[in-house]
PDB file of N, CA and C in Angstrom:
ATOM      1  N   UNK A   1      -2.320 -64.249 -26.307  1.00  0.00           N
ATOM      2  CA  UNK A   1      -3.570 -63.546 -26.450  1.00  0.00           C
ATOM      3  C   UNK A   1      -3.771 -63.072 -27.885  1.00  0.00           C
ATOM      4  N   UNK A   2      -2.714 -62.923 -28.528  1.00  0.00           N
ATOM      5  CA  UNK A   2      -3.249 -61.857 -30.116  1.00  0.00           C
ATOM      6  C   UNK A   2      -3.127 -62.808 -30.715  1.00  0.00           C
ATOM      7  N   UNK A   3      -2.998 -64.970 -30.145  1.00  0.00           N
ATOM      8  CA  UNK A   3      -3.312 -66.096 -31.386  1.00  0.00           C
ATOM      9  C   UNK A   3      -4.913 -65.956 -31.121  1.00  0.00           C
ATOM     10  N   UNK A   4      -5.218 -65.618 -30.202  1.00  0.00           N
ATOM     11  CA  UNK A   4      -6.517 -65.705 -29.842  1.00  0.00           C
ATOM     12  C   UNK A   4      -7.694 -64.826 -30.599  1.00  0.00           C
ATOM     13  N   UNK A   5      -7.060 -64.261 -30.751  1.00  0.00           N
ATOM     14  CA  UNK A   5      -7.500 -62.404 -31.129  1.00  0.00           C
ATOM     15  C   UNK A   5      -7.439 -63.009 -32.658  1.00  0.00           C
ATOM     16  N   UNK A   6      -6.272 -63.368 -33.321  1.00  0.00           N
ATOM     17  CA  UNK A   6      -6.683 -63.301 -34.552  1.00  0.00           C
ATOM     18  C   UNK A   6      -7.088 -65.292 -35.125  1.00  0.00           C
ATOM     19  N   UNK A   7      -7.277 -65.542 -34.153  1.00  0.00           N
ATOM     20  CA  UNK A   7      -8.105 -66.503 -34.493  1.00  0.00           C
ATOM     21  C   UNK A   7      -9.596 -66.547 -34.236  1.00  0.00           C
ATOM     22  N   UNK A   8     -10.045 -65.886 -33.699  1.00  0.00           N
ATOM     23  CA  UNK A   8     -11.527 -65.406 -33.244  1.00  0.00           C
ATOM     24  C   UNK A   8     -12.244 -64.177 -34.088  1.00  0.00           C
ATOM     25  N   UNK A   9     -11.131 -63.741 -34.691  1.00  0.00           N
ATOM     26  CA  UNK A   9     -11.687 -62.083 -35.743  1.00  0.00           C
ATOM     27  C   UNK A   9     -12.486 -62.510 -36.720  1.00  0.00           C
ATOM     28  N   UNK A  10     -12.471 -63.543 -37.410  1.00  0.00           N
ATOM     29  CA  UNK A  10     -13.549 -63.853 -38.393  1.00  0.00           C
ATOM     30  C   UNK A  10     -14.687 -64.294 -38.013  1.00  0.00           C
ATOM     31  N   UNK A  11     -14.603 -64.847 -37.109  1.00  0.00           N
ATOM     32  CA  UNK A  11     -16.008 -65.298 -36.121  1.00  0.00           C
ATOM     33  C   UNK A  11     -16.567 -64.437 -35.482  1.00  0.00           C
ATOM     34  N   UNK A  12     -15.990 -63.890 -34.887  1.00  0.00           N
ATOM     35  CA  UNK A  12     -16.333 -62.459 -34.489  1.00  0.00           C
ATOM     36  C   UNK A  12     -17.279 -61.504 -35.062  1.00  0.00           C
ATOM     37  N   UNK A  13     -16.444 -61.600 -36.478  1.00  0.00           N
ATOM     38  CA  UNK A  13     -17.481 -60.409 -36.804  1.00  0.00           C
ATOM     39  C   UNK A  13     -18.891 -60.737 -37.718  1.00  0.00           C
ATOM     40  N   UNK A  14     -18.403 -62.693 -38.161  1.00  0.00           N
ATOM     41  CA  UNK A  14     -19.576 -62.783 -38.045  1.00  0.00           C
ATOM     42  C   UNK A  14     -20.697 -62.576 -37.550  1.00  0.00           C
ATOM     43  N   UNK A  15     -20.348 -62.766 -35.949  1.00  0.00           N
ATOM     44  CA  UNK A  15     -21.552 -62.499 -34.663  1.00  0.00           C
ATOM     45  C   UNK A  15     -21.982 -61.367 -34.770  1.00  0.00           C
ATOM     46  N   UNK A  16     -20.743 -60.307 -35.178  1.00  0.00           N
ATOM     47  CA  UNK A  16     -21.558 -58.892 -34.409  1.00  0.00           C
ATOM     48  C   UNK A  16     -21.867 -58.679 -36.005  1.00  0.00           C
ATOM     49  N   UNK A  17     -21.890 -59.235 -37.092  1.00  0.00           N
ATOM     50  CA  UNK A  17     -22.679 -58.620 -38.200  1.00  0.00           C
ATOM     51  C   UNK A  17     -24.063 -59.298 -38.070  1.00  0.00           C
ATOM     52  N   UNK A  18     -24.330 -60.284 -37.355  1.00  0.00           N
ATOM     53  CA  UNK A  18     -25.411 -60.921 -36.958  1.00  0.00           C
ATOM     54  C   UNK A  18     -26.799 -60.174 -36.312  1.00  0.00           C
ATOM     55  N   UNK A  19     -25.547 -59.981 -35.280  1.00  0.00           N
ATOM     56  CA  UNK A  19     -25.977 -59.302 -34.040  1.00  0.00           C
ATOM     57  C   UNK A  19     -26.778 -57.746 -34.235  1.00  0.00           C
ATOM     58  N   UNK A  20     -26.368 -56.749 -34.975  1.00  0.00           N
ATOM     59  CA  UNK A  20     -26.543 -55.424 -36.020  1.00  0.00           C
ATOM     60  C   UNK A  20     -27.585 -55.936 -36.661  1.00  0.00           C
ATOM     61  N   UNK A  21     -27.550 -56.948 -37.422  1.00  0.00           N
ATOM     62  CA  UNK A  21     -28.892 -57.204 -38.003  1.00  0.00           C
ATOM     63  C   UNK A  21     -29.889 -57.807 -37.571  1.00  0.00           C
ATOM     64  N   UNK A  22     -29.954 -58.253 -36.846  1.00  0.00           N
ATOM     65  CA  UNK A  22     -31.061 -58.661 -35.344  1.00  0.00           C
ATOM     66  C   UNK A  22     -31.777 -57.362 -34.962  1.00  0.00           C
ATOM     67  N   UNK A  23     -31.207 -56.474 -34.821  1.00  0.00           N
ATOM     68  CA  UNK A  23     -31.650 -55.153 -34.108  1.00  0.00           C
ATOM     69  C   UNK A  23     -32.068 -54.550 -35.630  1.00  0.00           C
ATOM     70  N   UNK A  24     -31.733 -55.039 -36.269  1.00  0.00           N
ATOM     71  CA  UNK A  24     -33.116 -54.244 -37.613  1.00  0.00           C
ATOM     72  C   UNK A  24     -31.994 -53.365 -38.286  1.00  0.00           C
ATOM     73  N   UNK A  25     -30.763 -53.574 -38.311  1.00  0.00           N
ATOM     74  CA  UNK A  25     -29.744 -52.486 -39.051  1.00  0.00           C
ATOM     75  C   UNK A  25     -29.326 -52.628 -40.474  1.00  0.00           C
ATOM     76  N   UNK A  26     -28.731 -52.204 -40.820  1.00  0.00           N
ATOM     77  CA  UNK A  26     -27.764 -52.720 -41.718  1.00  0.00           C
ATOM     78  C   UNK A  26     -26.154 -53.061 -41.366  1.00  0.00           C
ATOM     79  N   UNK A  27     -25.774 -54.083 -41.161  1.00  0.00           N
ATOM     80  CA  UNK A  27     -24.186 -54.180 -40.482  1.00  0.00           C
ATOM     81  C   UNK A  27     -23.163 -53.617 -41.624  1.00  0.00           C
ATOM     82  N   UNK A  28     -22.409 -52.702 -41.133  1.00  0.00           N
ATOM     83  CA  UNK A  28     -21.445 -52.326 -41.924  1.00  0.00           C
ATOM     84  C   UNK A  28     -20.354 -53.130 -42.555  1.00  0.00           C
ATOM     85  N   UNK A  29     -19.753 -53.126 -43.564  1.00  0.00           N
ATOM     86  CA  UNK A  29     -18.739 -54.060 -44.054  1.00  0.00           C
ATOM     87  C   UNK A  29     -17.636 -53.418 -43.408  1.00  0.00           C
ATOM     88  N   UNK A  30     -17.332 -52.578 -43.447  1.00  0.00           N
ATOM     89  CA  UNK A  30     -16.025 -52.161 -42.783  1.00  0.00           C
ATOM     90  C   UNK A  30     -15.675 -52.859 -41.576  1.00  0.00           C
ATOM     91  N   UNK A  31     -14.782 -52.822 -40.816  1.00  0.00           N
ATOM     92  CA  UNK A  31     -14.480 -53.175 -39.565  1.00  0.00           C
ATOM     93  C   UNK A  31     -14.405 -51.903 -38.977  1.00  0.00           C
ATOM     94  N   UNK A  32     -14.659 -50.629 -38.667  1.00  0.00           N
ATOM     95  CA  UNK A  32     -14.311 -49.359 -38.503  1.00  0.00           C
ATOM     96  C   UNK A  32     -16.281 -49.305 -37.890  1.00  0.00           C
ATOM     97  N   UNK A  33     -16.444 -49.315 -39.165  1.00  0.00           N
ATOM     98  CA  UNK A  33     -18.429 -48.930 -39.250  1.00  0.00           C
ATOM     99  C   UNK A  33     -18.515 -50.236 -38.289  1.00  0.00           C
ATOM    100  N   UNK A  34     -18.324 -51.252 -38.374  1.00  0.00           N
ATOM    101  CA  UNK A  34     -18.957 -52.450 -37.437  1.00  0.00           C
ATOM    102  C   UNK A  34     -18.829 -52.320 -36.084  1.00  0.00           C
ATOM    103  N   UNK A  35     -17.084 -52.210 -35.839  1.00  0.00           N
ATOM    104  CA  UNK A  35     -17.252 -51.773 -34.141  1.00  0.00           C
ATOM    105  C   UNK A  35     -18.297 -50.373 -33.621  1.00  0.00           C
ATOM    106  N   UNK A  36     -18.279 -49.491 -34.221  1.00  0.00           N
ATOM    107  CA  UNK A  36     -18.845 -48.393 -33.856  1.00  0.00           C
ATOM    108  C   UNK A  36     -20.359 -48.890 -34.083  1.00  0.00           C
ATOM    109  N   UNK A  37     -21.416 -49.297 -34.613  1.00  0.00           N
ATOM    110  CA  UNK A  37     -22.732 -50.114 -34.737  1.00  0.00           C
ATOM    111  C   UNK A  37     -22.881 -51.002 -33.925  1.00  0.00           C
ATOM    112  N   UNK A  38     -21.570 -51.993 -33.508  1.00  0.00           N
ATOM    113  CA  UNK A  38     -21.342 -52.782 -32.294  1.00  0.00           C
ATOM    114  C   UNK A  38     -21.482 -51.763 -30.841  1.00  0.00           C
ATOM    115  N   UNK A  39     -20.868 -50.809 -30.928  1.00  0.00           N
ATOM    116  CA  UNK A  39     -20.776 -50.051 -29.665  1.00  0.00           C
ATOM    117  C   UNK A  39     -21.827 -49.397 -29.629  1.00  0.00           C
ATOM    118  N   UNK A  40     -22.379 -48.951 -30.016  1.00  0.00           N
ATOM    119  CA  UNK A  40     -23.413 -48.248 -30.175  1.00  0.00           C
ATOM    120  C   UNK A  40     -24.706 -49.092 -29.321  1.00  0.00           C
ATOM    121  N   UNK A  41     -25.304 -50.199 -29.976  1.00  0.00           N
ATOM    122  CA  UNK A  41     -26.155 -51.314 -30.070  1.00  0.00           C
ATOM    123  C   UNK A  41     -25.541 -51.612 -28.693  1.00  0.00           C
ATOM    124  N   UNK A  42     -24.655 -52.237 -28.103  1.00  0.00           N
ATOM    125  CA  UNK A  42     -24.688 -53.152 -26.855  1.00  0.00           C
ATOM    126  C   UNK A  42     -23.771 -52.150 -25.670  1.00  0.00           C
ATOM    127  N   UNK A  43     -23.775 -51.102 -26.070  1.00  0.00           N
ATOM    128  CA  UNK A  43     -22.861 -49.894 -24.903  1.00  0.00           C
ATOM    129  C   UNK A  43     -21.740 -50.307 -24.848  1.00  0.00           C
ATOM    130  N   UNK A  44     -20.704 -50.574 -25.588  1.00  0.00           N
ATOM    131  CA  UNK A  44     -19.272 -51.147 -25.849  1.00  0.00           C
ATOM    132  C   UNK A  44     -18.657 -50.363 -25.977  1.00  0.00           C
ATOM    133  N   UNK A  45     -17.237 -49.730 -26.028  1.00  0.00           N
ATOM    134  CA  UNK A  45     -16.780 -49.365 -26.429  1.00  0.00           C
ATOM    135  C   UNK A  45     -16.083 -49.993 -27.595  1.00  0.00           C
ATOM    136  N   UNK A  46     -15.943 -49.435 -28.898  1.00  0.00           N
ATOM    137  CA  UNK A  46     -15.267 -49.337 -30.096  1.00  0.00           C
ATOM    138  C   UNK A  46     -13.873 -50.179 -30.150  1.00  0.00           C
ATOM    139  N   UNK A  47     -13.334 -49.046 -29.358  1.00  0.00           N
ATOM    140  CA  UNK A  47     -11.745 -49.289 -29.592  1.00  0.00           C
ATOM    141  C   UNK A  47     -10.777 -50.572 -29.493  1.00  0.00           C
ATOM    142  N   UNK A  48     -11.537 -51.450 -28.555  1.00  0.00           N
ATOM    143  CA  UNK A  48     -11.119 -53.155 -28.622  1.00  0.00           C
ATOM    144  C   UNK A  48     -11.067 -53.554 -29.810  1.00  0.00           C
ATOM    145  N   UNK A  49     -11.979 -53.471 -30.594  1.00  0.00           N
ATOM    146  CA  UNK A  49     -12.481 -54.300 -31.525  1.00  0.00           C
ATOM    147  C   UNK A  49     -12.146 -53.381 -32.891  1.00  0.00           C
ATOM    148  N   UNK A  50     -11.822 -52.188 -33.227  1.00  0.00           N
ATOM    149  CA  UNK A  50     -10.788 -51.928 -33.859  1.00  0.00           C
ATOM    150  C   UNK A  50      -9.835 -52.271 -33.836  1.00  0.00           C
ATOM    151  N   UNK A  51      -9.384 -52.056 -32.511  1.00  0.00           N
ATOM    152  CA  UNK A  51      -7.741 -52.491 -32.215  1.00  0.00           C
ATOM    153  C   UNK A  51      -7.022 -53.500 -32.454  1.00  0.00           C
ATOM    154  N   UNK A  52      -7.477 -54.457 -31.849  1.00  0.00           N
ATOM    155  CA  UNK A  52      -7.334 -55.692 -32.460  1.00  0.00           C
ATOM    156  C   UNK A  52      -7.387 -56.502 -33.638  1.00  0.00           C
ATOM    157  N   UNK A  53      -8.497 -55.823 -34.540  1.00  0.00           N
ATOM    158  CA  UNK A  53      -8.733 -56.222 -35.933  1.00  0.00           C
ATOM    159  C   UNK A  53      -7.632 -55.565 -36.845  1.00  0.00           C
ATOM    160  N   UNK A  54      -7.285 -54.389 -36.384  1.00  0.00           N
ATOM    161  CA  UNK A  54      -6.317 -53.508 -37.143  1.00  0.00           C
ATOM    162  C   UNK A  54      -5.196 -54.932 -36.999  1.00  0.00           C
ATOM    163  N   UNK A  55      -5.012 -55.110 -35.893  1.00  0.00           N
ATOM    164  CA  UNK A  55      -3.138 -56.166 -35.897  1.00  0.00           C
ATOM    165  C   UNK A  55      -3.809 -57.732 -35.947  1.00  0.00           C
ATOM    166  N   UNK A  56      -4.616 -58.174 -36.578  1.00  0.00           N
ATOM    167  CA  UNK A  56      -4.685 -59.601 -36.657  1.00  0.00           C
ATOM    168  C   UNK A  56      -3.867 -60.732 -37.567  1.00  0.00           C
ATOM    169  N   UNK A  57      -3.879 -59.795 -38.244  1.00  0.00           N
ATOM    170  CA  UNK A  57      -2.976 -60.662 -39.268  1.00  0.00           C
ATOM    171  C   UNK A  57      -1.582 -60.346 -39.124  1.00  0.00           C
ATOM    172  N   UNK A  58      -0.862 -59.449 -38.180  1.00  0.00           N
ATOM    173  CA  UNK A  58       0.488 -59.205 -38.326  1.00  0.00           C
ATOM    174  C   UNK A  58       0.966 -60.313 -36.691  1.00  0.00           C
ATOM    175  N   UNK A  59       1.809 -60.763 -37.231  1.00  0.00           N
ATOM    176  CA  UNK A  59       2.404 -62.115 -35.950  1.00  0.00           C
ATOM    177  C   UNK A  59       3.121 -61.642 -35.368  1.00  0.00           C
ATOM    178  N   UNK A  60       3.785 -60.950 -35.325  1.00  0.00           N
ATOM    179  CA  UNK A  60       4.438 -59.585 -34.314  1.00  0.00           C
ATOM    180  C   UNK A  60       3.733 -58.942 -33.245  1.00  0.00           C
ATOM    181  N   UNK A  61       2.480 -58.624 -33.330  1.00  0.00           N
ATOM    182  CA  UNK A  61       1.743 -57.852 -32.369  1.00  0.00           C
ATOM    183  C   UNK A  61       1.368 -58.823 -30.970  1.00  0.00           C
ATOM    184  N   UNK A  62       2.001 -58.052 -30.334  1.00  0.00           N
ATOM    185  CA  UNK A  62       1.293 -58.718 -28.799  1.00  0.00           C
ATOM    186  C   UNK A  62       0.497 -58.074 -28.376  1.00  0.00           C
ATOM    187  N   UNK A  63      -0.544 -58.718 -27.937  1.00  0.00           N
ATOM    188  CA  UNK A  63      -1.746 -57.952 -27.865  1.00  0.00           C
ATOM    189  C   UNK A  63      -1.768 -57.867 -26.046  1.00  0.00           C
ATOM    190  N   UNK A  64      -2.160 -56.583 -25.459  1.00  0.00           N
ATOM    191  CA  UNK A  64      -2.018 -55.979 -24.234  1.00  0.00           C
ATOM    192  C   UNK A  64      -2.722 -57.010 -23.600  1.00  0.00           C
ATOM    193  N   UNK A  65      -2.918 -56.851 -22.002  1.00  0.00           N
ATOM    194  CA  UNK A  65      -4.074 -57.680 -21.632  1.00  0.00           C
ATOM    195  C   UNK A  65      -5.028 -57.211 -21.412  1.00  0.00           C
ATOM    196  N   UNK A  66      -4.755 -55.661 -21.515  1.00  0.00           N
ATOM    197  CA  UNK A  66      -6.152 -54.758 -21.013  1.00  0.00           C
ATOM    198  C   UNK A  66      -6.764 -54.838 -22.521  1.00  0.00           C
ATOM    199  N   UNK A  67      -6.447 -54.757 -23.663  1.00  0.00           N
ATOM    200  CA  UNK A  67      -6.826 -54.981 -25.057  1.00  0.00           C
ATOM    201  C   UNK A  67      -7.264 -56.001 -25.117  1.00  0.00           C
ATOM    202  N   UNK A  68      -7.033 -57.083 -24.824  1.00  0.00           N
ATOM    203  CA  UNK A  68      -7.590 -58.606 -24.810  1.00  0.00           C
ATOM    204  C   UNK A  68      -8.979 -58.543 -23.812  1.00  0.00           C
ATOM    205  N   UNK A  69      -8.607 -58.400 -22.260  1.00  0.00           N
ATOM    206  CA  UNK A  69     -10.094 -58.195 -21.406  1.00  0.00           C
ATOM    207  C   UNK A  69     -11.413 -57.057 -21.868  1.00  0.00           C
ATOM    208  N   UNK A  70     -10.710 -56.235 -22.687  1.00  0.00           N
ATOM    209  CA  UNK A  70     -11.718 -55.507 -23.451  1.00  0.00           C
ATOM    210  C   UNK A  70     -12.595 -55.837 -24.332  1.00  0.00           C
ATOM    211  N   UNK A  71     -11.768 -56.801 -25.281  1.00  0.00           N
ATOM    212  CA  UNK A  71     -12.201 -57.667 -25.952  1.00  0.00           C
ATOM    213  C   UNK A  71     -13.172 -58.499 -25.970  1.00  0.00           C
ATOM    214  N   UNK A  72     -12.823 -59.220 -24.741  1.00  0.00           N
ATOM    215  CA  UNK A  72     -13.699 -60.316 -24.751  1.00  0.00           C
ATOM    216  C   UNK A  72     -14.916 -59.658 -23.994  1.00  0.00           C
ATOM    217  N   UNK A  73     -15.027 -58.966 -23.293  1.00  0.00           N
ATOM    218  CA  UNK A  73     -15.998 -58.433 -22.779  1.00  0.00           C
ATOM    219  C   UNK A  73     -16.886 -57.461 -23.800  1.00  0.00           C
ATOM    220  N   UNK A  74     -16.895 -56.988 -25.110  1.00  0.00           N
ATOM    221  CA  UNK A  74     -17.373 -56.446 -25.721  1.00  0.00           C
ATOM    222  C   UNK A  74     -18.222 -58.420 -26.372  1.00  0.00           C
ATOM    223  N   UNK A  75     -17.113 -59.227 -26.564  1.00  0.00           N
ATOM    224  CA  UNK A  75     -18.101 -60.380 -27.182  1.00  0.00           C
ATOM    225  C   UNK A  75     -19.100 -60.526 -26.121  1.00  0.00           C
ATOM    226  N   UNK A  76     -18.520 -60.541 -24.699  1.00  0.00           N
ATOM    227  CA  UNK A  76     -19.580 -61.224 -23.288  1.00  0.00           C
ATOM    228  C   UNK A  76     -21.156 -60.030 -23.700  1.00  0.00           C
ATOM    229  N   UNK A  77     -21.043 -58.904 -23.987  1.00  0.00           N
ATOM    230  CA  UNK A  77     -22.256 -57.632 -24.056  1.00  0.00           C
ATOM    231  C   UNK A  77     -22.749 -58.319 -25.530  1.00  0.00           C
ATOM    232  N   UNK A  78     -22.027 -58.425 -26.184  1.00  0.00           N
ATOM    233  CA  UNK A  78     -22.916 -58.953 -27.341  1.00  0.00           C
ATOM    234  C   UNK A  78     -23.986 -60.022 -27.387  1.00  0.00           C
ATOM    235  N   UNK A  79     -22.720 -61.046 -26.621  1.00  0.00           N
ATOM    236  CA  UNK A  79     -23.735 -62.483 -26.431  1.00  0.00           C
ATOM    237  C   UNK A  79     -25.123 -62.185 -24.903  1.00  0.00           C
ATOM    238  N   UNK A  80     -24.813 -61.201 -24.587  1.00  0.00           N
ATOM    239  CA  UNK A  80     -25.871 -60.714 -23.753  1.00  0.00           C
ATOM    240  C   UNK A  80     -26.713 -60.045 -24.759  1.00  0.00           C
ATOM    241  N   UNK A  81     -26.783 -59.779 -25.209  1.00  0.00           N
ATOM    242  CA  UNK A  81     -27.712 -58.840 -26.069  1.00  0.00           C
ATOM    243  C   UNK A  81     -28.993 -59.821 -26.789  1.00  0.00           C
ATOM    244  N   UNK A  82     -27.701 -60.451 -27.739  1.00  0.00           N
ATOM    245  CA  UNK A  82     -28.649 -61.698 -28.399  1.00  0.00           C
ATOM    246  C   UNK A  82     -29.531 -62.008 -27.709  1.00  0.00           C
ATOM    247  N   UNK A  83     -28.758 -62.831 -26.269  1.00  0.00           N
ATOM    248  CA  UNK A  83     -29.416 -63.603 -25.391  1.00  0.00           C
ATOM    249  C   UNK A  83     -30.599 -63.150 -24.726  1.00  0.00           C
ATOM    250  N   UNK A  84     -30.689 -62.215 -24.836  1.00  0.00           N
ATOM    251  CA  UNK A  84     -31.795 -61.042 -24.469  1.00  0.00           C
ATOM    252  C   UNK A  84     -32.723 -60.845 -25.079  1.00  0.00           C
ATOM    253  N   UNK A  85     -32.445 -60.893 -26.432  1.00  0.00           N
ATOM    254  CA  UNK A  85     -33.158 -59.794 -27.639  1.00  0.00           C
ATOM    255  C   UNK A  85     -34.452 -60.267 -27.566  1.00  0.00           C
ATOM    256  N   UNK A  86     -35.542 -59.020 -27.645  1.00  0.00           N
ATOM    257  CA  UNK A  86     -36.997 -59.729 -27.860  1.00  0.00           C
ATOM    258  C   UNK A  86     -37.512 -58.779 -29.348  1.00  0.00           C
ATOM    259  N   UNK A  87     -37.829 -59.853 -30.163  1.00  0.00           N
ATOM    260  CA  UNK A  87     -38.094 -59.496 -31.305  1.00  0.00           C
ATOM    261  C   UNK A  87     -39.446 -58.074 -31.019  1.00  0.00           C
ATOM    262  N   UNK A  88     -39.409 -57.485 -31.947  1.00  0.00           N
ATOM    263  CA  UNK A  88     -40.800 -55.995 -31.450  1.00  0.00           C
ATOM    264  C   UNK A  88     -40.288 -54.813 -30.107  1.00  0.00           C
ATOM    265  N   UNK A  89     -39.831 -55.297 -29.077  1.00  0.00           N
ATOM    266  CA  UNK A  89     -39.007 -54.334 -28.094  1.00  0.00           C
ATOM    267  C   UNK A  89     -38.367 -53.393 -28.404  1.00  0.00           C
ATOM    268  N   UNK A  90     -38.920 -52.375 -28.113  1.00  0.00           N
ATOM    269  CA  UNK A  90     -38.387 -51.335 -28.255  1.00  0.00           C
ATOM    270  C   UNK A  90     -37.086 -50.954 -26.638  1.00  0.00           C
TER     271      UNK A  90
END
């Protein structure tokens, strides 16, 4: 799960810097400011997507499975969001 995790983190945050700016924001550069603009925007919680970004690059970290299903379910709310989005909607 954490080859997964840190093979998906750059793509990732492509999306959700995407995603932040779809909704008219400014996406944060940080990874800190992004999850929290991510959570915010699609009712996510944060802490996946810190969490994981914090240990991506270290090959040691095994990543939980409740950390991983968190995960991906913060991408599943995102790609709902997009999939949703109507430009002018408030």
């Amino acid at each position: 799960m954490a080859a997964v995790v840190a093979s998906s983190a750059g793509s990732l945050r492509v999306l959700l810097r995407a995603t932040v700016a779809l909704a008219g924001q400014e996406p944060p550069r940080d990874d800190a400011g992004l999850a929290a603009a991510v959570s915010a925007l699609v009712r996510a919680p944060a802490e996946p997507l810190t969490t994981a970004w914090a240990h991506r690059r270290d090959p040691a970290w095994s990543c939980p499975a409740a950390t991983f299903e968190s995960y991906l379910a913060v991408v599943q709310q995102a790609t709902r969001f997009v999939d949703t989005f109507t430009p002018g909607a408030s």
